[in-house]
Protein backbone atom coordinates (compact mmCIF):
# COMPACT_ATOMS: atom_id res chain seq x y z
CA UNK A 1 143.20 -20.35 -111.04
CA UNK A 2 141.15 -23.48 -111.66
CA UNK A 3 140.95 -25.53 -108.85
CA UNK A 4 141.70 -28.91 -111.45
CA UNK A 5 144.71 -27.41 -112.08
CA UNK A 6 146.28 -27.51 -108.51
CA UNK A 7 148.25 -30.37 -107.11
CA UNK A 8 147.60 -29.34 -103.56
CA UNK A 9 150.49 -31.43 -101.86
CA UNK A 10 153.21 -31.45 -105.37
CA UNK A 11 156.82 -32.79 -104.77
CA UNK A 12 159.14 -29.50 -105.69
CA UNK A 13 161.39 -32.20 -106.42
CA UNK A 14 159.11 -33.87 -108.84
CA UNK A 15 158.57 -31.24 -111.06
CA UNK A 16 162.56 -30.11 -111.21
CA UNK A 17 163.06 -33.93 -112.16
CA UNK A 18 160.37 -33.76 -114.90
CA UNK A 19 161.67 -30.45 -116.24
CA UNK A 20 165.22 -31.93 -116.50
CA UNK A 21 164.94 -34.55 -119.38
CA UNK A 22 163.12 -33.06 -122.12
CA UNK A 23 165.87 -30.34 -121.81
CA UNK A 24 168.40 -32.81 -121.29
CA UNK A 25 167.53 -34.64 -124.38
CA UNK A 26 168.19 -31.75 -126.63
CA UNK A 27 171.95 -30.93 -125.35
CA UNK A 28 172.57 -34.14 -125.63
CA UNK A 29 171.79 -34.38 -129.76
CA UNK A 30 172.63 -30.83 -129.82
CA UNK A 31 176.05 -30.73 -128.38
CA UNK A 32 176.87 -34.34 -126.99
CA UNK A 33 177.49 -33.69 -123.68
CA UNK A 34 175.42 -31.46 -120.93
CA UNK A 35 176.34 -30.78 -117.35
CA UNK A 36 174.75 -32.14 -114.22
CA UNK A 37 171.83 -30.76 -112.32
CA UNK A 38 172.24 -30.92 -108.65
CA UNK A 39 169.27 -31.19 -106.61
CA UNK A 40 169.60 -29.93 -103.10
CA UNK A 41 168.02 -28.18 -100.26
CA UNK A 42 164.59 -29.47 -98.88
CA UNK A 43 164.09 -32.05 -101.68
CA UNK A 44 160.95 -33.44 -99.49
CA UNK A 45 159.49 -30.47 -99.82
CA UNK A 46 155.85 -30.70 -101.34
CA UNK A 47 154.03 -27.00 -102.30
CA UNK A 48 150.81 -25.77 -103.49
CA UNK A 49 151.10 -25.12 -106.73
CA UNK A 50 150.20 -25.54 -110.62
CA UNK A 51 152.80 -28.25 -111.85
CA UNK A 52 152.73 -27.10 -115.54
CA UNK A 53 153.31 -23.77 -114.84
CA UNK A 54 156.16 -24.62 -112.68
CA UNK A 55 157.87 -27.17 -115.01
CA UNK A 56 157.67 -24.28 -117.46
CA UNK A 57 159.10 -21.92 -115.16
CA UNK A 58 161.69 -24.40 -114.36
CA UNK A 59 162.53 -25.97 -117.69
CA UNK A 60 163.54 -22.41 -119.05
CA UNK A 61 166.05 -21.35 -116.17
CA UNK A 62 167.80 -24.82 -116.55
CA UNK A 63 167.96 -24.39 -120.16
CA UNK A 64 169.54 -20.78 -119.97
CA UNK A 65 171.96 -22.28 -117.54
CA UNK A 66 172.52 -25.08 -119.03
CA UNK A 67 173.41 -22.90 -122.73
CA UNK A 68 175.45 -20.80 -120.57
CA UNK A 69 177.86 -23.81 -119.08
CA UNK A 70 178.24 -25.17 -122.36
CA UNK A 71 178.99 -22.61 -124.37
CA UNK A 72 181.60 -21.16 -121.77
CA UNK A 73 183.37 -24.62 -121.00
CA UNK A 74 183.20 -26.45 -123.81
CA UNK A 75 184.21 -30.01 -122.88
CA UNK A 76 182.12 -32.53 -121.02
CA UNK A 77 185.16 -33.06 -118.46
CA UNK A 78 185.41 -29.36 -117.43
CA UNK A 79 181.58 -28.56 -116.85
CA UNK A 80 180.24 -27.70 -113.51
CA UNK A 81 177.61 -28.74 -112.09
CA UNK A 82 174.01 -26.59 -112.48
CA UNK A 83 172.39 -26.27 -109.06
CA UNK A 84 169.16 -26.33 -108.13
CA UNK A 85 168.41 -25.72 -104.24
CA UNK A 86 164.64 -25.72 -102.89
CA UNK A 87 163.76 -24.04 -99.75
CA UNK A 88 160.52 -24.53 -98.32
CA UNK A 89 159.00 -21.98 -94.84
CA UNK A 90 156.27 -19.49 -95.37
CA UNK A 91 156.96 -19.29 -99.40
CA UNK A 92 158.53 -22.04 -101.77
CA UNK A 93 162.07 -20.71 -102.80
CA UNK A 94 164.17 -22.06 -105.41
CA UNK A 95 167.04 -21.31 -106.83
CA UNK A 96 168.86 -22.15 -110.09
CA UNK A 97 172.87 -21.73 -109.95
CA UNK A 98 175.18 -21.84 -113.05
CA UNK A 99 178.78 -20.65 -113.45
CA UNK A 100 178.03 -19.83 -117.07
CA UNK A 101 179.69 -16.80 -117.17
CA UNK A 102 177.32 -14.66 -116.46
CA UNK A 103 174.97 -12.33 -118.70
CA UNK A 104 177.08 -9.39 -120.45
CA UNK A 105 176.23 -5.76 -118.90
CA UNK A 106 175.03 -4.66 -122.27
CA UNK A 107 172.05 -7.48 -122.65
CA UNK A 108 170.84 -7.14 -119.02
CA UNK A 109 168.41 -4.24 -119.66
CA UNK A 110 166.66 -6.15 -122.10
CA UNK A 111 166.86 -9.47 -120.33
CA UNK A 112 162.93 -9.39 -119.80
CA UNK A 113 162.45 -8.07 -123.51
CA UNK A 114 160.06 -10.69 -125.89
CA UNK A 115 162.53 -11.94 -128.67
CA UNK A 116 165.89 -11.17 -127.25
CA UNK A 117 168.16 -13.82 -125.60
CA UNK A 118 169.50 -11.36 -123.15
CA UNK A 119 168.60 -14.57 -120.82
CA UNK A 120 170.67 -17.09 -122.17
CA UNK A 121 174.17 -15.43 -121.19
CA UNK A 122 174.80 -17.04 -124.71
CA UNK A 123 173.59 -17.31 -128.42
CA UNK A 124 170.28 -19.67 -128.42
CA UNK A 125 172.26 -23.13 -128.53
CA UNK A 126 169.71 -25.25 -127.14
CA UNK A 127 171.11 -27.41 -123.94
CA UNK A 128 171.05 -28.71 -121.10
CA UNK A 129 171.91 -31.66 -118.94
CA UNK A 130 172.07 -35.32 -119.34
CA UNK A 131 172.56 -36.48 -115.77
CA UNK A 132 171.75 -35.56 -112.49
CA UNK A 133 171.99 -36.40 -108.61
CA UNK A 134 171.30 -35.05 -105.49
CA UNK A 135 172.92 -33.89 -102.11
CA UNK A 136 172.09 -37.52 -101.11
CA UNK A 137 174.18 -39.26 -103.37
CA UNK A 138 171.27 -40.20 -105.83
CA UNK A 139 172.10 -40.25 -109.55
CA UNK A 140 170.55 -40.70 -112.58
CA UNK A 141 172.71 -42.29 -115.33
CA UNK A 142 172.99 -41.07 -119.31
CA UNK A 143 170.84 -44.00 -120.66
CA UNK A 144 168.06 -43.65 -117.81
CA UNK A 145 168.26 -40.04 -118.72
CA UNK A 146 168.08 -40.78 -121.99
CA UNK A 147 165.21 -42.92 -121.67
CA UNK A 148 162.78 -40.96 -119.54
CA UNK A 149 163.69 -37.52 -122.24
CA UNK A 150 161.38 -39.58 -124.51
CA UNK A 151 158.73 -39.70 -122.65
CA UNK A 152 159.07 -36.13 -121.72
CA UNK A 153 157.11 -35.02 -124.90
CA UNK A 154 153.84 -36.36 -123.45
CA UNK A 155 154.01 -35.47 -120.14
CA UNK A 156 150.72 -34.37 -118.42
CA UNK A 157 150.02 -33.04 -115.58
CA UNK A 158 146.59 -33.33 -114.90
CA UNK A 159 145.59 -33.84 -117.97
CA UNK A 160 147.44 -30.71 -119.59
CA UNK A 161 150.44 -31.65 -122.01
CA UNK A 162 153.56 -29.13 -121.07
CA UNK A 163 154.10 -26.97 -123.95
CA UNK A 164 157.88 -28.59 -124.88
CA UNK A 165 158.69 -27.38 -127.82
CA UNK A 166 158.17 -23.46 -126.44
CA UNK A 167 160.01 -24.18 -123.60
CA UNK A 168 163.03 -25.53 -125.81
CA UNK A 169 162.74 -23.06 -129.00
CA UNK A 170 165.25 -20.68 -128.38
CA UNK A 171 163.27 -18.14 -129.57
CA UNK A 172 163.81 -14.96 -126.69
CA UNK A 173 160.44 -15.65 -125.96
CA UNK A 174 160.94 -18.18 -122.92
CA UNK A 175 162.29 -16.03 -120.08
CA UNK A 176 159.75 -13.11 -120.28
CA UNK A 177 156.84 -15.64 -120.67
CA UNK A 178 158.05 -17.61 -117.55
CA UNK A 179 157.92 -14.27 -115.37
CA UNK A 180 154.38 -14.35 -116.65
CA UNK A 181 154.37 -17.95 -115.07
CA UNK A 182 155.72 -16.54 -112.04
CA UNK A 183 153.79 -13.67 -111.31
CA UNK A 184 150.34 -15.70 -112.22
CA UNK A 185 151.32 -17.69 -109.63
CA UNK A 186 151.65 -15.02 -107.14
CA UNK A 187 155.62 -15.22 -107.13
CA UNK A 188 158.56 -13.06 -108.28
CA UNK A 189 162.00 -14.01 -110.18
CA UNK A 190 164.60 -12.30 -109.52
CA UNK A 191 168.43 -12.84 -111.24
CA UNK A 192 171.93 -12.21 -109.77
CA UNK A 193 174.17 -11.62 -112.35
CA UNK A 194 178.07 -12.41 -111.66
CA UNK A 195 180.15 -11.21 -114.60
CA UNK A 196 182.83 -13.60 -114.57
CA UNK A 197 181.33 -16.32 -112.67
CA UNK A 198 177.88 -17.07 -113.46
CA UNK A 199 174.11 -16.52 -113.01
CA UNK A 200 171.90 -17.11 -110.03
CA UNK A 201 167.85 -17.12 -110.86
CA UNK A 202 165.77 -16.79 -107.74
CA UNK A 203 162.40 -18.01 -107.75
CA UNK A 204 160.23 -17.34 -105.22
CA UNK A 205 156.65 -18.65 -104.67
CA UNK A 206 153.62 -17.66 -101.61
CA UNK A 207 150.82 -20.20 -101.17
CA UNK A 208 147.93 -20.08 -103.76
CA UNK A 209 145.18 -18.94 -101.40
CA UNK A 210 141.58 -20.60 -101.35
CA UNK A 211 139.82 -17.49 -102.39
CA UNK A 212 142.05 -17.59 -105.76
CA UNK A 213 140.68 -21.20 -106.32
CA UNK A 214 137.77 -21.32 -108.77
CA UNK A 215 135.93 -24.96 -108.93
């Protein structure tokens, strides 16, 4: 890991909100309507760790989620919430919660496969959510949503442009590739699958350790 590429004090928080409206933006001219994202948990807490590969990481569960919640409710008035807790001790631990439906028993032994979309708990539909708030009462309207999905499509951390368009393609290609994310980073993902109810994604992340760091 190049040093350059570490934010060594990075708002969790930060990077869920900047993986949010690029996906947003899509269910929105996709679908015209996405659920919420709910931020909760220790939203102060800040993590060493490489903010593109964690947006990545990030962008992908929300959009599976997000596919999920649409496809199973339908209409903008009936759609829960997606939740997004962070939990921040030893290890950074976060956890993406939908009540999509959960992934059928006969696509969850290929759910890591390259070019399946055992991960979406849906066909690839392409959506997620327009708004969001969290546990402290702090929302984010449609139009400000709108607004900052725009400027998604150039965001840089560091210097490195977030590969959007992968992270949005629908292709079966973006859940295996983020637990290539994950594990580069030292983590694991993990996913609960609730027939019936939905889909919780674990993500859980140790410190990047100096000796990994190369200058």
């Amino acid at each position: 890991v190049t040093l350059s590429m570490v934010e060594p004090e990075c708002s969790v928080c930060g990077v869920v909100r900047q993986a949010i409206p690029g996906v947003a933006e899509r269910c929105q001219t996709t679908h015209g309507f996405c659920p919420k994202f709910v931020i909760g948990g220790d939203v102060h807490a800040t993590a060493r760790v490489i903010p593109t590969h964690l947006q990545y990481i990030l962008a992908e569960c929300l959009k599976n989620s997000a596919q999920a919640v649409v496809a199973r409710w339908k209409e903008e008035s009936r759609c829960p919430p997606i939740h997004v807790r962070i939990r921040k001790g030893t290890d950074l631990g976060i956890l993406v919660a939908d009540q999509g439906g959960g992934i059928p028993p006969s696509k969850m032994p290929s759910v890591w496969a390259y070019g399946n979309h055992a991960g979406s708990h849906s066909p690839p539909l392409l959506s997620p959510a327009v708004s969001f708030e969290t546990l402290s009462g702090e929302a984010a309207g449609r139009e400000a949503a709108a607004a900052a999905a725009l400027s998604y499509q150039n965001t840089r951390w560091n210097g490195i442009r977030v590969p959007v368009s992968s992270v949005l393609s629908g292709d079966g290609f973006g859940l295996p590739t983020a637990r290539v994310y994950v594990r580069h980073l030292g983590g694991e993902i993990k996913i609960e699958n609730m027939i019936g109810y939905g889909v919780h994604v674990h993500l859980v992340f140790p410190p990047i350790p100096d000796d990994h760091l190369l200058t």
